[in-house]
C-alpha atoms as a PDB file:
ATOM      1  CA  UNK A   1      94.554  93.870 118.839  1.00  0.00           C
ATOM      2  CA  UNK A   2      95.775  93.385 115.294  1.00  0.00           C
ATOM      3  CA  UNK A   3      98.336  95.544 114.005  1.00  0.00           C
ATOM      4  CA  UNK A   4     100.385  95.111 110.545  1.00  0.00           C
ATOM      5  CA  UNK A   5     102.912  97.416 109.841  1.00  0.00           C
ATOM      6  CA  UNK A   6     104.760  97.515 106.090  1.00  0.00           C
ATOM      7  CA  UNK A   7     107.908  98.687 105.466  1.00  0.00           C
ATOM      8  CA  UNK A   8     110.783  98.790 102.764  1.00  0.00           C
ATOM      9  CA  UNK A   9     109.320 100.397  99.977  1.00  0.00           C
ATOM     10  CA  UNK A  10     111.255 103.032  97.921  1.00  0.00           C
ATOM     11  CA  UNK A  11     112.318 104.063  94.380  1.00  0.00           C
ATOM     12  CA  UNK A  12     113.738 101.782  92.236  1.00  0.00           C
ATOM     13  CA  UNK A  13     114.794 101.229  88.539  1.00  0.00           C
ATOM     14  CA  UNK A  14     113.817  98.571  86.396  1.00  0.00           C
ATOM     15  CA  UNK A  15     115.148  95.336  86.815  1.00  0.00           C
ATOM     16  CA  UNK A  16     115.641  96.104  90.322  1.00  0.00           C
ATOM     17  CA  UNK A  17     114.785  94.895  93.876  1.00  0.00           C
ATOM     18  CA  UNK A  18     113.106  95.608  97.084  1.00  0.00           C
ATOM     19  CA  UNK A  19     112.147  93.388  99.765  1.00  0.00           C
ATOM     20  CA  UNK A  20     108.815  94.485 101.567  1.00  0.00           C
ATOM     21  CA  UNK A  21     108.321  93.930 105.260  1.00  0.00           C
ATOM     22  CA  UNK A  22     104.900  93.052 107.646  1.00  0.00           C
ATOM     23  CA  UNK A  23     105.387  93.327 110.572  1.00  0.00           C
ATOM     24  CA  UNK A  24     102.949  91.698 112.364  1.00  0.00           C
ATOM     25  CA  UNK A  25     101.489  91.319 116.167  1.00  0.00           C
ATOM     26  CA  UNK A  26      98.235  90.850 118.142  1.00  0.00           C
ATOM     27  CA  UNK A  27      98.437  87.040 116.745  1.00  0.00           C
ATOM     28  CA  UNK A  28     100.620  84.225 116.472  1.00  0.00           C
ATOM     29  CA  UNK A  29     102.133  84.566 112.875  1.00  0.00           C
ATOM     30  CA  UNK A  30     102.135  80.969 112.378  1.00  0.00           C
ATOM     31  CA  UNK A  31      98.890  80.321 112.739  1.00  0.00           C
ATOM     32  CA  UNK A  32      97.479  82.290 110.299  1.00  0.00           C
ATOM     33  CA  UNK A  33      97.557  83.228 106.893  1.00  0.00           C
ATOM     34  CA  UNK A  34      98.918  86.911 105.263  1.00  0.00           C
ATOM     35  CA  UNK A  35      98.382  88.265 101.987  1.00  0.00           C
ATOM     36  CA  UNK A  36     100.273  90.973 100.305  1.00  0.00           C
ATOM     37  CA  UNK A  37      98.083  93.418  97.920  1.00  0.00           C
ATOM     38  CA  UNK A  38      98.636  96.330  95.641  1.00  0.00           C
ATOM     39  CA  UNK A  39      96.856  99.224  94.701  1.00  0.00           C
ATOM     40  CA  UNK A  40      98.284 101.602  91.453  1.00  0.00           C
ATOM     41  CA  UNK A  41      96.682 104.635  90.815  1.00  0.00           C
ATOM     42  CA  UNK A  42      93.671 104.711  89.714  1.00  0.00           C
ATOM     43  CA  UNK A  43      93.230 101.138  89.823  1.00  0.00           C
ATOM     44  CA  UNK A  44      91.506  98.416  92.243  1.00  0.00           C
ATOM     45  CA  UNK A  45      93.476  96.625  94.415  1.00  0.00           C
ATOM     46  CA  UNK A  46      94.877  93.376  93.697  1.00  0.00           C
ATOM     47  CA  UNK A  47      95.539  90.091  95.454  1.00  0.00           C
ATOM     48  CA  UNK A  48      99.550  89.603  94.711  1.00  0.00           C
ATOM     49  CA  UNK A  49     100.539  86.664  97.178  1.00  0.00           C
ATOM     50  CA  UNK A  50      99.548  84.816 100.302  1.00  0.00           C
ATOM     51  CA  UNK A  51     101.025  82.462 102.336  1.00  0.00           C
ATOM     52  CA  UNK A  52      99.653  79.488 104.944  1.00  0.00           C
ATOM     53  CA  UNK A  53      99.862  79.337 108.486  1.00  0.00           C
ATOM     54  CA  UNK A  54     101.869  76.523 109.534  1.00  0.00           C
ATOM     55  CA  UNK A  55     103.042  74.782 106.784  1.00  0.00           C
ATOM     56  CA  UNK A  56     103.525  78.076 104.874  1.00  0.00           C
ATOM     57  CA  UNK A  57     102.374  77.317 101.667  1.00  0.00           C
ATOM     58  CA  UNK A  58     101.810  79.992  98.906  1.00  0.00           C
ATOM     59  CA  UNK A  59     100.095  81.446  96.144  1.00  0.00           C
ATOM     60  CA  UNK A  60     101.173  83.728  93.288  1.00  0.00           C
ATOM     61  CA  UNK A  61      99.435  86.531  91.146  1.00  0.00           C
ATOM     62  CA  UNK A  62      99.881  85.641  87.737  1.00  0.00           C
ATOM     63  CA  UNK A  63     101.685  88.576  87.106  1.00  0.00           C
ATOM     64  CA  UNK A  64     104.333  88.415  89.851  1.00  0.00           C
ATOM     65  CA  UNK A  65     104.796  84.873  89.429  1.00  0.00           C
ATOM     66  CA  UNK A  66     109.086  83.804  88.908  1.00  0.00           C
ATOM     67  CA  UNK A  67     109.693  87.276  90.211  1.00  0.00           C
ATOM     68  CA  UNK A  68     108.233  87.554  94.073  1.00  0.00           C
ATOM     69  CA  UNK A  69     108.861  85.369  96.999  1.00  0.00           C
ATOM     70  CA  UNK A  70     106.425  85.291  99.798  1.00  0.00           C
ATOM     71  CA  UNK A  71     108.114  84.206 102.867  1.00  0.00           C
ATOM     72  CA  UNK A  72     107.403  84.100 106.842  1.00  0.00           C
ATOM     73  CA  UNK A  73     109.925  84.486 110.055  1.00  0.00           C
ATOM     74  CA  UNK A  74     108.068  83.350 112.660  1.00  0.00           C
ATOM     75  CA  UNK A  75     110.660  84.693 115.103  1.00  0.00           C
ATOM     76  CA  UNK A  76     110.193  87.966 113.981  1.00  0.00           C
ATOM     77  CA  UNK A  77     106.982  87.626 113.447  1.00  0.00           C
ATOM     78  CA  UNK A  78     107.590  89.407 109.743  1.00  0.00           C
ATOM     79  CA  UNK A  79     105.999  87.980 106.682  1.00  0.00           C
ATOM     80  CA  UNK A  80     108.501  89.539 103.576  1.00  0.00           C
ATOM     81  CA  UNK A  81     108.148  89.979  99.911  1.00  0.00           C
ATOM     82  CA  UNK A  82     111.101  89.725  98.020  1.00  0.00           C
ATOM     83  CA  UNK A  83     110.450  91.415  94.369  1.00  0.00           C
ATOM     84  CA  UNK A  84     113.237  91.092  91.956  1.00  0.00           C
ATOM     85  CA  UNK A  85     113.001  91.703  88.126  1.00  0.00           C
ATOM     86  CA  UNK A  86     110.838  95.151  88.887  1.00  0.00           C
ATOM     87  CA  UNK A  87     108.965  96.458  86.140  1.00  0.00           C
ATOM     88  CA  UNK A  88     107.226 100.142  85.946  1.00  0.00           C
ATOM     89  CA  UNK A  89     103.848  97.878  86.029  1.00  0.00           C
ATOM     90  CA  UNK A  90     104.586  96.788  89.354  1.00  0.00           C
ATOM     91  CA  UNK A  91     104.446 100.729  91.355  1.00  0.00           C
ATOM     92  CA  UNK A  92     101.912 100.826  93.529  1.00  0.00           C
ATOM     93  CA  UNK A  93     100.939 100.974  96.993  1.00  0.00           C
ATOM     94  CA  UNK A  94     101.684  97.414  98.910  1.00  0.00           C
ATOM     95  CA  UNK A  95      99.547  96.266 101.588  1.00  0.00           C
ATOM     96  CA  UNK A  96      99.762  92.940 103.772  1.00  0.00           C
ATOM     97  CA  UNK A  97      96.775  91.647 105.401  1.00  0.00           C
ATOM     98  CA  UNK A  98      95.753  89.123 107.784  1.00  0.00           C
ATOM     99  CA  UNK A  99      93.193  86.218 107.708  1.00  0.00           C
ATOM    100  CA  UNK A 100      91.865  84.483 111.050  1.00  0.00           C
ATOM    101  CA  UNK A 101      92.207  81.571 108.683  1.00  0.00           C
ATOM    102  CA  UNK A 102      95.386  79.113 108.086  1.00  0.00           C
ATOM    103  CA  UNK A 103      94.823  78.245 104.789  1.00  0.00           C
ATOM    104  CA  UNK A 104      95.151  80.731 102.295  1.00  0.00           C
ATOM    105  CA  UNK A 105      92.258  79.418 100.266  1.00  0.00           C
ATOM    106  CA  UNK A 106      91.290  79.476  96.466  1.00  0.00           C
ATOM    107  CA  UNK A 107      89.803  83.227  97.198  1.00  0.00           C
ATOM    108  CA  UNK A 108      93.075  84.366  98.469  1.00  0.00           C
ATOM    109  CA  UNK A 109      93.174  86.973  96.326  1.00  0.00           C
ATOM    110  CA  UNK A 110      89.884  88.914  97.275  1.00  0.00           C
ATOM    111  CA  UNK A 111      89.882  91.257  99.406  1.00  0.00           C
ATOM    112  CA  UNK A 112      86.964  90.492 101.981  1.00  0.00           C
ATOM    113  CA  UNK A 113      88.472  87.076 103.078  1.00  0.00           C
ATOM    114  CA  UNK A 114      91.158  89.420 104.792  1.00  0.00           C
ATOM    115  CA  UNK A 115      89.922  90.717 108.311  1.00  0.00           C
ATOM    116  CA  UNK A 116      92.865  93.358 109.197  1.00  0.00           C
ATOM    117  CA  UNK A 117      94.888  95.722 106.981  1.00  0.00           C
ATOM    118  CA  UNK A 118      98.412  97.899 107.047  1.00  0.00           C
ATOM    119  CA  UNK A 119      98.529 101.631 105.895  1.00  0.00           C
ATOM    120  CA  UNK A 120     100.369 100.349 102.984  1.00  0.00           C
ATOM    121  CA  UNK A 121     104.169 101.457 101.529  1.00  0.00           C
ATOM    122  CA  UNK A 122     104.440 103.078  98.112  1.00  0.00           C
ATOM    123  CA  UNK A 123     106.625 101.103  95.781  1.00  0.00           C
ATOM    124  CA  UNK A 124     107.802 103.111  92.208  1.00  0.00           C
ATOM    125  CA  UNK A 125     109.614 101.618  89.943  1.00  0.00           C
ATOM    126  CA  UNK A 126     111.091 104.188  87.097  1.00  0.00           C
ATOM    127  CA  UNK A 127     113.201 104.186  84.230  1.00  0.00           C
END
C-alpha cells in the first residue's frame, strides 16, 4: 500500500526558506517518479515540480523555477523540496504525489498522471 506523508511546512517571512519533506513507502522510491503540487485558496491545484525515477531528472513550474530544488534520498526514501527566496504568492497547501511511472513526462504537471496523494502541509509565507 502507498502511503506519502509531507512534512516541514510552517510560517515564514519573505525571502525565507523551508524545506518540505515526502516521505514515502509501499514502493521503491527509485523507481518511480514524485511530484510536488500546491493548492492556495481558492485556487486549483498546480503542478510545481517532479522528479524521475532512477536517473532523477526534474522539472520546474515556471514560477518556482531558480528558487526550488526537487531532490530524492533514496535511503530515506524522502523526496524534499527545498524553497528559498519565498514570496507571499507561494502559501498554499503542498502535496507530493506518486506516479507508477519513471519518467516524469511532458504532463507532469497534471494532476491525473499521479495515482497516490499526501494530506498535504500548509505553507504561509507573510510579511
Amino acid at each position: 500500500q502507498v502511503q506519502l506523508v509531507e512534512s516541514g511546512g510552517g510560517l515564514v517571512q519573505p525571502g525565507g526558506s523551508l524545506r518540505l519533506s515526502c516521505a514515502a513507502s509501499g514502493f521503491t522510491l527509485d523507481d518511480y517518479a514524485i511530484g510536488w503540487f500546491r493548492q492556495a485558496p481558492g485556487k486549483e491545484r498546480e503542478g510545481v515540480s517532479c522528479i524521475s525515477g532512477r536517473y532523477g531528472s526534474t522539472s520546474y513550474a515556471d514560477s518556482v523555477k531558480g528558487r526550488f530544488t526537487i531532490a530524492r534520498n533514496n535511503a530515506k526514501n524522502t523526496v524534499y523540496l527545498q524553497m528559498d527566496s519565498l514570496k507571499p504568492e507561494d502559501t498554499a497547501v503542498y502535496y507530493c504525489a506518486h506516479q507508477w511511472a519513471r519518467s516524469c513526462g511532458s504532463s507532469w504537471y497534471r494532476e491525473a498522471v499521479y495515482d497516490d496523494w499526501g494530506q498535504g502541509t500548509q505553507v504561509t509565507v507573510y510579511s
